[in-house]
N, C-alpha and C. Protein backbone atom coordinates (compact mmCIF):
# COMPACT_ATOMS: atom_id res chain seq x y z
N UNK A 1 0.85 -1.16 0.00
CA UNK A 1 0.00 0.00 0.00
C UNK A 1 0.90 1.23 0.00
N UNK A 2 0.48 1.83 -1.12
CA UNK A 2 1.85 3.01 -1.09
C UNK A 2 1.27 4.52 -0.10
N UNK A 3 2.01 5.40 0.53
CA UNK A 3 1.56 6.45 1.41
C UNK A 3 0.52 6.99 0.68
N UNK A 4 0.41 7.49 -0.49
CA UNK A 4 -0.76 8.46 -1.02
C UNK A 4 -2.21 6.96 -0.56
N UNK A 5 -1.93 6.42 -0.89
CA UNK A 5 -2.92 5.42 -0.63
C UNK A 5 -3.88 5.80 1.45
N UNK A 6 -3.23 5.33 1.83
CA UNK A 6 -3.13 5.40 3.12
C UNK A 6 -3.79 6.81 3.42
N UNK A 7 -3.50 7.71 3.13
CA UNK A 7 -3.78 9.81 3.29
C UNK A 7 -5.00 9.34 2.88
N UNK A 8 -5.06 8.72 1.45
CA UNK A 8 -6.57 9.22 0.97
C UNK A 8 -7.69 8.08 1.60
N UNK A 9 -7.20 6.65 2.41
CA UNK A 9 -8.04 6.61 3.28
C UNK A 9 -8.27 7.61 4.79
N UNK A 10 -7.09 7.56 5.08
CA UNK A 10 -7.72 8.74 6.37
C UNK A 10 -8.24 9.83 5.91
N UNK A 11 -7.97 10.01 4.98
CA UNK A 11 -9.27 11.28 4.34
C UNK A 11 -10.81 11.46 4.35
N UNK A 12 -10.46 9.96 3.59
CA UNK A 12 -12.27 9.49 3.46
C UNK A 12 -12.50 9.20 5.06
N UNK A 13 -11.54 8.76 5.65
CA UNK A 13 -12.47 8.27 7.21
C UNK A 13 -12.36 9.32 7.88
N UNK A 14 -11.97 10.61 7.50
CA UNK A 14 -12.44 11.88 7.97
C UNK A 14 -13.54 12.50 7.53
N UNK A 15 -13.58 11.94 6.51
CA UNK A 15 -15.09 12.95 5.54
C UNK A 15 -14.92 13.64 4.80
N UNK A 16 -13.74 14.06 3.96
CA UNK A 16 -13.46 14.51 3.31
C UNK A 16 -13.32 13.73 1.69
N UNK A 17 -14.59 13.43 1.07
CA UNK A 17 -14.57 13.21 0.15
C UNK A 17 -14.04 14.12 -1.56
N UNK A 18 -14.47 15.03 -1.55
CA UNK A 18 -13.28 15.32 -2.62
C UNK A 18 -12.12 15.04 -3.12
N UNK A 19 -11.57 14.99 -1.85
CA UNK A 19 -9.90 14.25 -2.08
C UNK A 19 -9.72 12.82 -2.02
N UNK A 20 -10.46 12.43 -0.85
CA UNK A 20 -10.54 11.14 -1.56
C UNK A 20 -11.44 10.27 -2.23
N UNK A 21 -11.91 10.52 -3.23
CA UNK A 21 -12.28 10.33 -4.18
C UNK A 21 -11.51 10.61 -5.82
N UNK A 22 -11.34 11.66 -5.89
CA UNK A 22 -9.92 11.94 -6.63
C UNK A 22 -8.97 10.79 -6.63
N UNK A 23 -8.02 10.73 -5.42
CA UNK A 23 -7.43 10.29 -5.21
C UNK A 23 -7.39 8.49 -5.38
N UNK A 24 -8.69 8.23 -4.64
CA UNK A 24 -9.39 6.74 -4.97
C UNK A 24 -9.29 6.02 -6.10
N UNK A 25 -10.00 6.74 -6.73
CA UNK A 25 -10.23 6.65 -8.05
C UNK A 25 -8.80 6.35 -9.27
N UNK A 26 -7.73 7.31 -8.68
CA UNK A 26 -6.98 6.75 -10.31
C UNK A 26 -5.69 5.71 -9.26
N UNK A 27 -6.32 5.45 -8.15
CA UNK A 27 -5.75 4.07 -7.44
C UNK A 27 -6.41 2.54 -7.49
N UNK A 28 -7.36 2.93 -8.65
CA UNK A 28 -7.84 1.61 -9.06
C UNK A 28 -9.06 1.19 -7.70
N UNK A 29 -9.42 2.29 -6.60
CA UNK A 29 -9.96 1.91 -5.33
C UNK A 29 -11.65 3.06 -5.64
N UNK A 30 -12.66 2.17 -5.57
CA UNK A 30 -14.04 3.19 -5.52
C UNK A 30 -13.67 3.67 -4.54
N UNK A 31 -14.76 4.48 -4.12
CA UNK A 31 -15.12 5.67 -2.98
C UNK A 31 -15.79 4.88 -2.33
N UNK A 32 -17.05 3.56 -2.85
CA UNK A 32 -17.61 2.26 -2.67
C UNK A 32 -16.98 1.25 -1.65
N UNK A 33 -15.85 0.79 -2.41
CA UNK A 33 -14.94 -0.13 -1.61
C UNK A 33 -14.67 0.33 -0.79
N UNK A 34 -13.66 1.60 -0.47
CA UNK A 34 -12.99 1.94 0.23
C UNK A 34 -13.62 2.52 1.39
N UNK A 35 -14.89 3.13 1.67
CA UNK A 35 -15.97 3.37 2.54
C UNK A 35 -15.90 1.63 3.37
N UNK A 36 -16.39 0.99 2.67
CA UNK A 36 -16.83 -0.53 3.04
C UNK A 36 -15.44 -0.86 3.96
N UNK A 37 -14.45 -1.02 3.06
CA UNK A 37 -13.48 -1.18 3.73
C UNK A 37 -12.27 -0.19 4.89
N UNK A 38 -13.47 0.97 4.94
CA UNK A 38 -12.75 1.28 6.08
C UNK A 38 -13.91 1.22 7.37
N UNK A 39 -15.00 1.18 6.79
CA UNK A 39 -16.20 1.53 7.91
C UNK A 39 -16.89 0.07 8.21
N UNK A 40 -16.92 -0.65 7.67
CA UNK A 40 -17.68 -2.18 7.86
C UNK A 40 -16.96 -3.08 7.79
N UNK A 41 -15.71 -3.39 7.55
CA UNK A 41 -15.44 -4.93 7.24
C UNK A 41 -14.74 -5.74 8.81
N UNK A 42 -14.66 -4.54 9.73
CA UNK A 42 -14.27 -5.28 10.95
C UNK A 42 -15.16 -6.00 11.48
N UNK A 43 -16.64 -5.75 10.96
CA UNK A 43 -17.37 -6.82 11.50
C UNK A 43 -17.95 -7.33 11.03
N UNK A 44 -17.53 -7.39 9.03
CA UNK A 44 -18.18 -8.21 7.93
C UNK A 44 -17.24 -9.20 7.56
N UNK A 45 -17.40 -9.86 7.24
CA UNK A 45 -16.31 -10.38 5.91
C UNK A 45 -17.03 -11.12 4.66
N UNK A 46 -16.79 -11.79 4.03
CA UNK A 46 -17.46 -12.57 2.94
C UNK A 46 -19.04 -13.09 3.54
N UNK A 47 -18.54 -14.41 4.66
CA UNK A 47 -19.56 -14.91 5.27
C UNK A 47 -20.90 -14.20 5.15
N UNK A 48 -20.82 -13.05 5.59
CA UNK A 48 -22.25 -12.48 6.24
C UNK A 48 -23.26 -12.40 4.65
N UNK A 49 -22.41 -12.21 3.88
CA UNK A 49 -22.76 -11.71 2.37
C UNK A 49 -23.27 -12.59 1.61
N UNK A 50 -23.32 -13.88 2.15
CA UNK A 50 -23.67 -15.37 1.63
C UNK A 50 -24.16 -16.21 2.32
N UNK A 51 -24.13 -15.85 3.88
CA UNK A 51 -25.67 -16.18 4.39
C UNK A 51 -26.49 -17.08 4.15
N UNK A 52 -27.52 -18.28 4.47
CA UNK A 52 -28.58 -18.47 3.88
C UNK A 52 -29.42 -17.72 4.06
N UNK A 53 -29.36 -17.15 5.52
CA UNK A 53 -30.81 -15.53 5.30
C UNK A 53 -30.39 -14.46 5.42
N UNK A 54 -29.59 -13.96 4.20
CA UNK A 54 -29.13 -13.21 3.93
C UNK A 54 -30.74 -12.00 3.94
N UNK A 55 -30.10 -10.71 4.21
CA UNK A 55 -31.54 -9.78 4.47
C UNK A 55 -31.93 -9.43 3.20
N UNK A 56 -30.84 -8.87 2.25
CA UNK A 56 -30.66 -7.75 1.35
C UNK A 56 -31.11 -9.03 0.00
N UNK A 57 -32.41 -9.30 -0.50
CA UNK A 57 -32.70 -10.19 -1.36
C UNK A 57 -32.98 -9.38 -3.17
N UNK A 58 -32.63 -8.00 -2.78
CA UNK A 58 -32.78 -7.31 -4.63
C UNK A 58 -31.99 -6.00 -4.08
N UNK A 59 -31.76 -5.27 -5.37
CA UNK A 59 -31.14 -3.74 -4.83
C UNK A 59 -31.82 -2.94 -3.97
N UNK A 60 -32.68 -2.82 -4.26
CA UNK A 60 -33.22 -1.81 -3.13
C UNK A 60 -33.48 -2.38 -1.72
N UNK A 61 -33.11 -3.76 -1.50
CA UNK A 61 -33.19 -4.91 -0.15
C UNK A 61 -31.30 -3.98 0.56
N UNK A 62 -30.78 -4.26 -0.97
CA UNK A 62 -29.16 -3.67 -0.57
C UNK A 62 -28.87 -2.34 -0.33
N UNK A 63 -29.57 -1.29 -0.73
CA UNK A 63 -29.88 0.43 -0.28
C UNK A 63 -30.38 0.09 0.83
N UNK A 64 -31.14 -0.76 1.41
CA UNK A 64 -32.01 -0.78 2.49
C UNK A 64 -30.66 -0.80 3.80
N UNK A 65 -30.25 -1.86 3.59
CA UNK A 65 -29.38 -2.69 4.64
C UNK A 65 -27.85 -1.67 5.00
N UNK A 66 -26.98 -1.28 3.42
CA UNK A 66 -26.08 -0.60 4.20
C UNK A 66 -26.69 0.83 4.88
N UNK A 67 -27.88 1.49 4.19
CA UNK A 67 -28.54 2.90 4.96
C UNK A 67 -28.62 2.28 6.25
N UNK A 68 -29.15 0.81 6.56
CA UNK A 68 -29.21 0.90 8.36
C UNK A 68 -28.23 0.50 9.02
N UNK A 69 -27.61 0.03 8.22
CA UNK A 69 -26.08 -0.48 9.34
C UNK A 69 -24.85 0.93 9.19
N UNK A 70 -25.13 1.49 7.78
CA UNK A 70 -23.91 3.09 8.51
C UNK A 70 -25.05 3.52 9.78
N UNK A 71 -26.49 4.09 9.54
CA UNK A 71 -27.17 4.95 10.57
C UNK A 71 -26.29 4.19 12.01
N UNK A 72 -26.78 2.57 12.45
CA UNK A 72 -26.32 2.12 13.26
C UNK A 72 -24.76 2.46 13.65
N UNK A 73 -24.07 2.46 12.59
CA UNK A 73 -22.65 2.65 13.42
C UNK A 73 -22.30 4.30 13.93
N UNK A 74 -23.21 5.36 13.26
CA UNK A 74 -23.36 6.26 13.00
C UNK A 74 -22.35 6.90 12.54
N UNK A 75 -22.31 7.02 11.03
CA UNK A 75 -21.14 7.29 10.43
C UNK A 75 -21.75 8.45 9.60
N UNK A 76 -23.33 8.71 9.35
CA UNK A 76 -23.74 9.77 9.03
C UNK A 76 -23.28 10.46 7.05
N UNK A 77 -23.34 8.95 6.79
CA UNK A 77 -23.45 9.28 5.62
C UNK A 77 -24.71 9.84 4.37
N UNK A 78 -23.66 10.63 3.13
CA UNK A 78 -25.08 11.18 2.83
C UNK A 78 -25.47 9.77 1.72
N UNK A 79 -26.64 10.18 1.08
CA UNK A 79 -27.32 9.20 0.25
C UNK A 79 -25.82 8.36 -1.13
N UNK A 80 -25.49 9.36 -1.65
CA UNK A 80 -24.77 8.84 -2.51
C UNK A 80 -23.41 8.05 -1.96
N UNK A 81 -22.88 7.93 -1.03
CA UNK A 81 -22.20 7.24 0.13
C UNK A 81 -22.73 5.69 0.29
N UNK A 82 -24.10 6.00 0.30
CA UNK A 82 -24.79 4.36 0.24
C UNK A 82 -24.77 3.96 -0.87
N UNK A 83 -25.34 4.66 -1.47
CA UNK A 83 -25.64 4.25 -3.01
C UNK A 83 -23.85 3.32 -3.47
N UNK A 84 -23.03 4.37 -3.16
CA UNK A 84 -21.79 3.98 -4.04
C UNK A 84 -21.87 2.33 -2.95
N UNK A 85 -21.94 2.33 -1.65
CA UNK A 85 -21.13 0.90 -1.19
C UNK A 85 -22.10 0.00 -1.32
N UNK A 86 -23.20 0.49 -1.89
CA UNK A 86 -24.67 -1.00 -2.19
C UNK A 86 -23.88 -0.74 -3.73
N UNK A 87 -23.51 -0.14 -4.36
CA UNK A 87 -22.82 -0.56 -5.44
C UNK A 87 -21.85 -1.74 -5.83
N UNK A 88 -20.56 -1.05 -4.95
CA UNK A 88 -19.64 -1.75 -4.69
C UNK A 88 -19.98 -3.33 -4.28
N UNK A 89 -20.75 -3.29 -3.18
CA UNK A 89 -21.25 -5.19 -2.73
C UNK A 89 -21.71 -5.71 -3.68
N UNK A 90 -22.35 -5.02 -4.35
CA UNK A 90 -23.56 -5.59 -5.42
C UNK A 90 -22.54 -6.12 -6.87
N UNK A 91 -21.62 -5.46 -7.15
CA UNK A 91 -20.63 -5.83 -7.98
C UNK A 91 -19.72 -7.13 -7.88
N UNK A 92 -19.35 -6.96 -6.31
CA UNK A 92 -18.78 -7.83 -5.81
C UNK A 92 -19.29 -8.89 -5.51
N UNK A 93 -20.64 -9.03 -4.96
CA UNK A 93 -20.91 -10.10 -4.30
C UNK A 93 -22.37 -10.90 -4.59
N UNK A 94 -23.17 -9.58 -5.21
CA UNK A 94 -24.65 -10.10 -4.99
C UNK A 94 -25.15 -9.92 -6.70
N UNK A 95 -24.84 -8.87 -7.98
CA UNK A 95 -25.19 -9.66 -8.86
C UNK A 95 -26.55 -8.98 -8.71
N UNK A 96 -27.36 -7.97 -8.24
CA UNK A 96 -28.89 -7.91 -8.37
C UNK A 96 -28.82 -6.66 -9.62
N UNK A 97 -29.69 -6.61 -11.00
CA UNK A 97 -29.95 -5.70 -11.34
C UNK A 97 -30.21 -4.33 -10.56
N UNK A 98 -29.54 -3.01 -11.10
CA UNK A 98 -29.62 -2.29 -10.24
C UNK A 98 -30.83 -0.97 -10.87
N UNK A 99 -31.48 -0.43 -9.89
CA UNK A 99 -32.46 0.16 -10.67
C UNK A 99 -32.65 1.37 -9.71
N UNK A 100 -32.92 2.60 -9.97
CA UNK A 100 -33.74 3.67 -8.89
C UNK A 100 -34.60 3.36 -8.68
N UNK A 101 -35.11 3.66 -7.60
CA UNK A 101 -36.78 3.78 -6.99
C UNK A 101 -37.71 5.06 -7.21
């Protein structure tokens, strides 16, 4: 992990998205992932995501679930914050057509 790497997560886990996002981005890292992986994965990992009762059963099941687990940790993110890390999972892991409501 090279230093610019590292800045532009403590960035984002400051809240300062502009920069890291910029920054994210031509590191091959979403704003998606890197949210996920700085704010949820200490108490996610694959497992939870594959589940047999898994909660999050279509996209908007997956908007549903990370909006209540940031509120829960209270990390006070805005809408497009979710949007990007129900992105990110959904790419990664779950595969649901994605659609607005």
């Amino acid at each position: 992990m090279t230093k610019r790497m590292v800045c532009t997560m403590l960035l984002a886990g400051l809240g300062i998205p502009f920069i890291a996002s910029a920054q994210t981005e031509t590191a091959g890292i979403s704003r998606g992932e890197l949210l996920y992986t700085t704010h949820c994965i200490a108490c996610h990992n694959e497992k939870i995501h594959w589940r047999d009762r898994k909660v999050a059963r279509d996209w908007g099941g997956l908007i549903s679930e990370v909006r209540h687990w940031q509120q829960i940790s209270g990390l006070a993110w805005h809408e497009d914050d979710i949007v990007l890390v129900a992105h990110y999972l959904n790419i990664r892991l779950y595969h649901y057509p994605e659609h607005v409501k």
